[in-house]
PDB file of N, CA and C in Angstrom:
ATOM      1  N   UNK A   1       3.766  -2.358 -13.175  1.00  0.00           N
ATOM      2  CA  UNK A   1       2.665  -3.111 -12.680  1.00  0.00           C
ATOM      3  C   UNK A   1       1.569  -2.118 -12.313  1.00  0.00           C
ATOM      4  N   UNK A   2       0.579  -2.525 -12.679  1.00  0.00           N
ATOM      5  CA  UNK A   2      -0.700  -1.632 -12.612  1.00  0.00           C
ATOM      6  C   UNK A   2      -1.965  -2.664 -11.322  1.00  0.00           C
ATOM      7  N   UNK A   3      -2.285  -1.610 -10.144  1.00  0.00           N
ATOM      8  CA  UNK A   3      -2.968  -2.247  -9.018  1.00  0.00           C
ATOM      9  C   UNK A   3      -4.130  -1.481  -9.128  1.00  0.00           C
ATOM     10  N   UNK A   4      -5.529  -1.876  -9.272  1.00  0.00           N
ATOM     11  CA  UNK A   4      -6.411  -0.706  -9.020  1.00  0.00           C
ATOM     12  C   UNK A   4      -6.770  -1.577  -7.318  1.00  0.00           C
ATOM     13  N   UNK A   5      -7.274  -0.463  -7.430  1.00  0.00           N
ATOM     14  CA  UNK A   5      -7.834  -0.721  -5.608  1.00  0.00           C
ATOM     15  C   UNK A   5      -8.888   0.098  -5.448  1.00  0.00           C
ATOM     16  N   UNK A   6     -10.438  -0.674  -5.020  1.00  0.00           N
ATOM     17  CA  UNK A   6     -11.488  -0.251  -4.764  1.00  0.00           C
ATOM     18  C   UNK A   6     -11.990  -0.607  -3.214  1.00  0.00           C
ATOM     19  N   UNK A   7     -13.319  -0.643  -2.650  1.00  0.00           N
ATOM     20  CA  UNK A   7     -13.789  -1.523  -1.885  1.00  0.00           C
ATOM     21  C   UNK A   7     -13.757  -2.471  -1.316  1.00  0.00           C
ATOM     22  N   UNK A   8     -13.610  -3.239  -2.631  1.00  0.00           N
ATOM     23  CA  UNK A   8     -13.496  -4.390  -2.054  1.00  0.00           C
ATOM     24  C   UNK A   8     -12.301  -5.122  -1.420  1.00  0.00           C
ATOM     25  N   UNK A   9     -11.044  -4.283  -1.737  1.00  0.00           N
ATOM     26  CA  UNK A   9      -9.467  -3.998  -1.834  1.00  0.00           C
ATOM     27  C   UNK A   9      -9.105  -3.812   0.214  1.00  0.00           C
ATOM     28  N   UNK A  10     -10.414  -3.051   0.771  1.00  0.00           N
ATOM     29  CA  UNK A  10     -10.653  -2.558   1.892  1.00  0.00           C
ATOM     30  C   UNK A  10      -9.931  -3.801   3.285  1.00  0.00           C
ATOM     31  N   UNK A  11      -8.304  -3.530   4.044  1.00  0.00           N
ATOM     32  CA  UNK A  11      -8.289  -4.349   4.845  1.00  0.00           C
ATOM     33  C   UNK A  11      -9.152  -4.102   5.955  1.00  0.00           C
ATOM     34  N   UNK A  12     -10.123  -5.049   6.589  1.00  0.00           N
ATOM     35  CA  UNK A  12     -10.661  -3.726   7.813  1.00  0.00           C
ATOM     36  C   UNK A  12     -12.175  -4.296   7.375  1.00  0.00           C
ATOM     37  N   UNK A  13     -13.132  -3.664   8.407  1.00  0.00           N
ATOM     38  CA  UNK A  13     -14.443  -3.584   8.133  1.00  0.00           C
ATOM     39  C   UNK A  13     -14.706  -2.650   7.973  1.00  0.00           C
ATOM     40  N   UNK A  14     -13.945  -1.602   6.790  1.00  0.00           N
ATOM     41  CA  UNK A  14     -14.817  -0.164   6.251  1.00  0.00           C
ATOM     42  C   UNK A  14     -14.077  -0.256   4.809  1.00  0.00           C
ATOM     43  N   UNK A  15     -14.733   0.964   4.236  1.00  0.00           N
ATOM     44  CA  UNK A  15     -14.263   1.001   2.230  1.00  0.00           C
ATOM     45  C   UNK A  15     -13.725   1.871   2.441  1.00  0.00           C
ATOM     46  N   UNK A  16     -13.091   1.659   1.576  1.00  0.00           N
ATOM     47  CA  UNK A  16     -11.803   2.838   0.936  1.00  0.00           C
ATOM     48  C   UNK A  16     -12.642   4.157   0.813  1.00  0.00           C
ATOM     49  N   UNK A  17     -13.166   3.630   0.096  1.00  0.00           N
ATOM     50  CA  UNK A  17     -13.782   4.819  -0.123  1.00  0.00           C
ATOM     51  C   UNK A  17     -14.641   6.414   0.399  1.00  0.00           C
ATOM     52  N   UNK A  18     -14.878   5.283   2.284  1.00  0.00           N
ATOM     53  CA  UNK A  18     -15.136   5.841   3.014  1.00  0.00           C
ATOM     54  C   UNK A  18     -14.120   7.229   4.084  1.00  0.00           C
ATOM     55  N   UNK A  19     -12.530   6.290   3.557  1.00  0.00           N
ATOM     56  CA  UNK A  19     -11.760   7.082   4.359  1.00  0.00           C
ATOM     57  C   UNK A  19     -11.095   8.446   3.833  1.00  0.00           C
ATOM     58  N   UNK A  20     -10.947   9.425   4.965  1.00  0.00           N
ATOM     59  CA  UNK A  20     -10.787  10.713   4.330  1.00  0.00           C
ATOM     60  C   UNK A  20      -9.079  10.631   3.911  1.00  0.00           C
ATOM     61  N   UNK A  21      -8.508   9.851   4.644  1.00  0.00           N
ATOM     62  CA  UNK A  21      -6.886   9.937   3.853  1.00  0.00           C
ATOM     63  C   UNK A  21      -6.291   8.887   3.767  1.00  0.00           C
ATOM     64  N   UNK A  22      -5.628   8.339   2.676  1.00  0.00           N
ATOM     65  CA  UNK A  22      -5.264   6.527   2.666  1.00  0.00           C
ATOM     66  C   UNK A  22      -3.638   6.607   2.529  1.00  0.00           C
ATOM     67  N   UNK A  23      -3.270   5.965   2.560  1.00  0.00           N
ATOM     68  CA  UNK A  23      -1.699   5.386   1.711  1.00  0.00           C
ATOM     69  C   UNK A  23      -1.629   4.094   1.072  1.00  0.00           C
ATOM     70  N   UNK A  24      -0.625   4.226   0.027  1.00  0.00           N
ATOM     71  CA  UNK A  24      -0.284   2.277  -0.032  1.00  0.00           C
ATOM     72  C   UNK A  24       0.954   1.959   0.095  1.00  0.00           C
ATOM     73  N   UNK A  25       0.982   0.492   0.444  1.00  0.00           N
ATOM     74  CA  UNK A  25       2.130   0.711   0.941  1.00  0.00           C
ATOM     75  C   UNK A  25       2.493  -1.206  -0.132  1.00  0.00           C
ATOM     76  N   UNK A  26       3.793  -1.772   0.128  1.00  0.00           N
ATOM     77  CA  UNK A  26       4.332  -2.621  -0.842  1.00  0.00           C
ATOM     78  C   UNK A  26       5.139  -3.360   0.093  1.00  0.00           C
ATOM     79  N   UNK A  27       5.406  -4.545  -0.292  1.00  0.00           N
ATOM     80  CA  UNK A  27       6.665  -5.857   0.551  1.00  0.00           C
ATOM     81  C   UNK A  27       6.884  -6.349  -0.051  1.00  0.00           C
ATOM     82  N   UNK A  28       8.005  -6.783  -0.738  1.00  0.00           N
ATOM     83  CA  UNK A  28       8.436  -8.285  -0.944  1.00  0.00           C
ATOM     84  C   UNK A  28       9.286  -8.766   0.439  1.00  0.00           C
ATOM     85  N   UNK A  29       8.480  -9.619   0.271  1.00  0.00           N
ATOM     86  CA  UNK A  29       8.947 -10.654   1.414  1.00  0.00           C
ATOM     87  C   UNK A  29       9.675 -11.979   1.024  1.00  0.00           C
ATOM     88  N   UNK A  30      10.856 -11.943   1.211  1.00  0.00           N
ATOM     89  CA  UNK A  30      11.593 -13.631   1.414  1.00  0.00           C
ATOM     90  C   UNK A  30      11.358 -14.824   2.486  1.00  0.00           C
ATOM     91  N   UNK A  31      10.631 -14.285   3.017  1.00  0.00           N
ATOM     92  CA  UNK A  31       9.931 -15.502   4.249  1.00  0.00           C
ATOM     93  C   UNK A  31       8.394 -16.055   3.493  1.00  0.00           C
ATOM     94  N   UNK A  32       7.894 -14.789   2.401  1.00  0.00           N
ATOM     95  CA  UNK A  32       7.021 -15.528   2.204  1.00  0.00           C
ATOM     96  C   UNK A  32       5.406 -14.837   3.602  1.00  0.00           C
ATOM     97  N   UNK A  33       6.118 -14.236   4.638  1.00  0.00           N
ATOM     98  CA  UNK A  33       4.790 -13.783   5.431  1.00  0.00           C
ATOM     99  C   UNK A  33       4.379 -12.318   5.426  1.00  0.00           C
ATOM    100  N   UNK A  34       3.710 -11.659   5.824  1.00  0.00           N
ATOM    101  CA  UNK A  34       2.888 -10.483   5.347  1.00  0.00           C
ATOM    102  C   UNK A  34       3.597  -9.397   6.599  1.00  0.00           C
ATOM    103  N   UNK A  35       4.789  -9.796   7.834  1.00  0.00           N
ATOM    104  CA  UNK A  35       5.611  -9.320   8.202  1.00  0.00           C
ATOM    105  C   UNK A  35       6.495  -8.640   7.833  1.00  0.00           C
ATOM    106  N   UNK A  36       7.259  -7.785   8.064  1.00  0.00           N
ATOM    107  CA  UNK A  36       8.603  -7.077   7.441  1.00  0.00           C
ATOM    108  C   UNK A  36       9.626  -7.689   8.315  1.00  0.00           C
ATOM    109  N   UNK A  37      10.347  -8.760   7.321  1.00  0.00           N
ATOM    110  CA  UNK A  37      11.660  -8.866   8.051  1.00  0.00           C
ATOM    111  C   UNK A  37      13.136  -8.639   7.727  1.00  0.00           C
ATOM    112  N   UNK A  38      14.291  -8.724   8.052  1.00  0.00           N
ATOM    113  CA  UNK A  38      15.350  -8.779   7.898  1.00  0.00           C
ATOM    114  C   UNK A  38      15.564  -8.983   6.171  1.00  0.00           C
ATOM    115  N   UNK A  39      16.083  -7.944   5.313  1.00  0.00           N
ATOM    116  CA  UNK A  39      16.306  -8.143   4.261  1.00  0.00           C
ATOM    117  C   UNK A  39      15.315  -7.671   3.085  1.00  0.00           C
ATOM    118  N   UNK A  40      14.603  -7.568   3.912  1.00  0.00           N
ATOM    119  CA  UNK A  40      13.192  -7.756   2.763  1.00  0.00           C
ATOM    120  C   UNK A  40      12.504  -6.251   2.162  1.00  0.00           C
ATOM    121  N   UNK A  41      12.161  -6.032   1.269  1.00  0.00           N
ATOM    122  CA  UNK A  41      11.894  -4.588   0.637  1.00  0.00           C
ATOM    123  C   UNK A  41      10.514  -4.297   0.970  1.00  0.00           C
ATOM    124  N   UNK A  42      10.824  -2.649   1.579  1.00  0.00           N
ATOM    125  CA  UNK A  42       9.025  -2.553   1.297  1.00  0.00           C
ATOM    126  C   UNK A  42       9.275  -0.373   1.222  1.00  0.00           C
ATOM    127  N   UNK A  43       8.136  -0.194   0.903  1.00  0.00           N
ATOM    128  CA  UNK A  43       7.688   0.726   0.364  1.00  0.00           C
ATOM    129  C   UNK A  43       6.748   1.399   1.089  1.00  0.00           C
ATOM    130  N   UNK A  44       6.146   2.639   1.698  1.00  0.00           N
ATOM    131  CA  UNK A  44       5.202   3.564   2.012  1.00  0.00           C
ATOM    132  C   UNK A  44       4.677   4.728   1.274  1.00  0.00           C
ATOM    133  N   UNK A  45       4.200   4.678   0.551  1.00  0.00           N
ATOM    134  CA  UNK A  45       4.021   6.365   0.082  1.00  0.00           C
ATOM    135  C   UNK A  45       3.008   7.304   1.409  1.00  0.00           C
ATOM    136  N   UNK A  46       3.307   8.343   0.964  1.00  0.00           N
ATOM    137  CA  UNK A  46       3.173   9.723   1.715  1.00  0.00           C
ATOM    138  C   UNK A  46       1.229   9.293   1.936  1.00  0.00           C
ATOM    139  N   UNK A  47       0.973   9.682   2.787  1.00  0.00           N
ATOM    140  CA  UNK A  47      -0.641   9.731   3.152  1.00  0.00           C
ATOM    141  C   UNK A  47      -1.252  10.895   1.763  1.00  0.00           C
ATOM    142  N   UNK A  48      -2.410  10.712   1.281  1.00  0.00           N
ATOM    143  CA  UNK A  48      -3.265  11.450   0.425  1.00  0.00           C
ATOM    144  C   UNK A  48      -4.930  11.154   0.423  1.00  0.00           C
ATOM    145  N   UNK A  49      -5.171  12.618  -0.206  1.00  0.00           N
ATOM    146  CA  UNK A  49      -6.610  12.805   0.351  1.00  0.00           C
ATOM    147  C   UNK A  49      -7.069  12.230  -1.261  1.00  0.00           C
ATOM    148  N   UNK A  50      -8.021  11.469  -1.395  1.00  0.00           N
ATOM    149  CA  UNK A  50      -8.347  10.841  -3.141  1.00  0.00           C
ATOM    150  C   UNK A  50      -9.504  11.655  -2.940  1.00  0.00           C
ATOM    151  N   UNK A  51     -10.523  11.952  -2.419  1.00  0.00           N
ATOM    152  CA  UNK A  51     -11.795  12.274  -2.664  1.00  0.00           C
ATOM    153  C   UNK A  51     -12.908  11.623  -3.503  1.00  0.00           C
ATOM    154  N   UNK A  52     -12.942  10.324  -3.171  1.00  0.00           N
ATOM    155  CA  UNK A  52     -13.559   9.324  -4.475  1.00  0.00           C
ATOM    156  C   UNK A  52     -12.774   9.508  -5.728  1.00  0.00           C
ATOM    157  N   UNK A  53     -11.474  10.132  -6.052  1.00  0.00           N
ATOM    158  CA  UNK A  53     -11.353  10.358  -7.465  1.00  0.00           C
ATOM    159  C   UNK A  53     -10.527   9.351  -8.087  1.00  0.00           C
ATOM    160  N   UNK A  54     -10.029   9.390  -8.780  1.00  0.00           N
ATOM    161  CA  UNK A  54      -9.130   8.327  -9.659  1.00  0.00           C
ATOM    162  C   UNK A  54      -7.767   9.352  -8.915  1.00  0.00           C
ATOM    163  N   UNK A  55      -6.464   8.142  -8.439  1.00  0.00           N
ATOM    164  CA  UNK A  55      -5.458   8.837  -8.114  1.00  0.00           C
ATOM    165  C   UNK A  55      -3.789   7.635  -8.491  1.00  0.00           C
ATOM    166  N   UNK A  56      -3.039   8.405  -9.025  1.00  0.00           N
ATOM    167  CA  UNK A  56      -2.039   7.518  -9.882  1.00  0.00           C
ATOM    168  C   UNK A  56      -0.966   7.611  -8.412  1.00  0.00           C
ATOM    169  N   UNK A  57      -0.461   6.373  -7.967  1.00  0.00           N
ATOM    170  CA  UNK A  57       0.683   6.610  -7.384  1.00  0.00           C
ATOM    171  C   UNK A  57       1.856   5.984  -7.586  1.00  0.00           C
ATOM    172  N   UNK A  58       2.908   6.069  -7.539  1.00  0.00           N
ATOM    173  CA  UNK A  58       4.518   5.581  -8.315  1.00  0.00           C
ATOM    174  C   UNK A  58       5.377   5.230  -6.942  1.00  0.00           C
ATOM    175  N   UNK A  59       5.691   3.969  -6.758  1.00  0.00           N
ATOM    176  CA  UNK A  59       5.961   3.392  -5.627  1.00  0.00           C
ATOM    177  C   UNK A  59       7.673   2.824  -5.801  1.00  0.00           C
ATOM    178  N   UNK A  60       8.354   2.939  -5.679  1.00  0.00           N
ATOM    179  CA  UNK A  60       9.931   2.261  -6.043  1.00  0.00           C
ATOM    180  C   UNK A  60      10.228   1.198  -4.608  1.00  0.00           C
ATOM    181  N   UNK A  61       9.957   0.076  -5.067  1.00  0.00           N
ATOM    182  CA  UNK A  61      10.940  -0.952  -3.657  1.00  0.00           C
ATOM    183  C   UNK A  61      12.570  -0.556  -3.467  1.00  0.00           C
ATOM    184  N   UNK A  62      12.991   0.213  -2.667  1.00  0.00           N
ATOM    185  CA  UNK A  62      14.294   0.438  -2.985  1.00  0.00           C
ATOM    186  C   UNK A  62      14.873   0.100  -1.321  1.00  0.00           C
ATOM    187  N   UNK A  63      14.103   0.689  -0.417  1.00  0.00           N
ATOM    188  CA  UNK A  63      14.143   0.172   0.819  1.00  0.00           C
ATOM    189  C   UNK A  63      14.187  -0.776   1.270  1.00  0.00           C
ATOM    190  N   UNK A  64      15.462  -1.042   2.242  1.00  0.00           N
ATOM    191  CA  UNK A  64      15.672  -2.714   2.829  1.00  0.00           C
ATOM    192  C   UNK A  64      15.177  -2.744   3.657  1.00  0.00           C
ATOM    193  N   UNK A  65      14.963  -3.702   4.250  1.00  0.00           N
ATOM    194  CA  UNK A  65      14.360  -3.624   6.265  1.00  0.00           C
ATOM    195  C   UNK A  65      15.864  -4.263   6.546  1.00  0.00           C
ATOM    196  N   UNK A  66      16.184  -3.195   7.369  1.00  0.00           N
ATOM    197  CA  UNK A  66      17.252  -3.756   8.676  1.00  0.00           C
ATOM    198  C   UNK A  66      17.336  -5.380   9.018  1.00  0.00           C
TER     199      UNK A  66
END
């Protein structure tokens, strides 16, 4: 699955683009809410500096939540 993420992508009242270090992060959720609960997979990658540039990141759901 391929996500681009710009600006407008921005949770928050500022742009991506503005910030000096981002992460992304991933859930599937079985409740269905934007919570992490019991069972449910999610993902963090490591913080990185993009510098306005184009940046590829590789995310694996492999993690349960407790």
């Amino acid at each position: 699955m391929t996500i681009r993420l710009d600006d407008a992508s921005a949770v928050g009242p500022f742009n991506l683009s503005s910030a000096d270090t981002v992460f992304v992060s991933a859930l599937v959720s079985f409740t269905g809410t934007a919570n992490p609960g019991s069972g449910d997979y999610r993902v963090v990658s490591d913080s990185f500096v993009h510098k306005g540039q184009h940046a590829v990141i590789d995310l694996v759901l492999s993690e349960r939540v407790p």
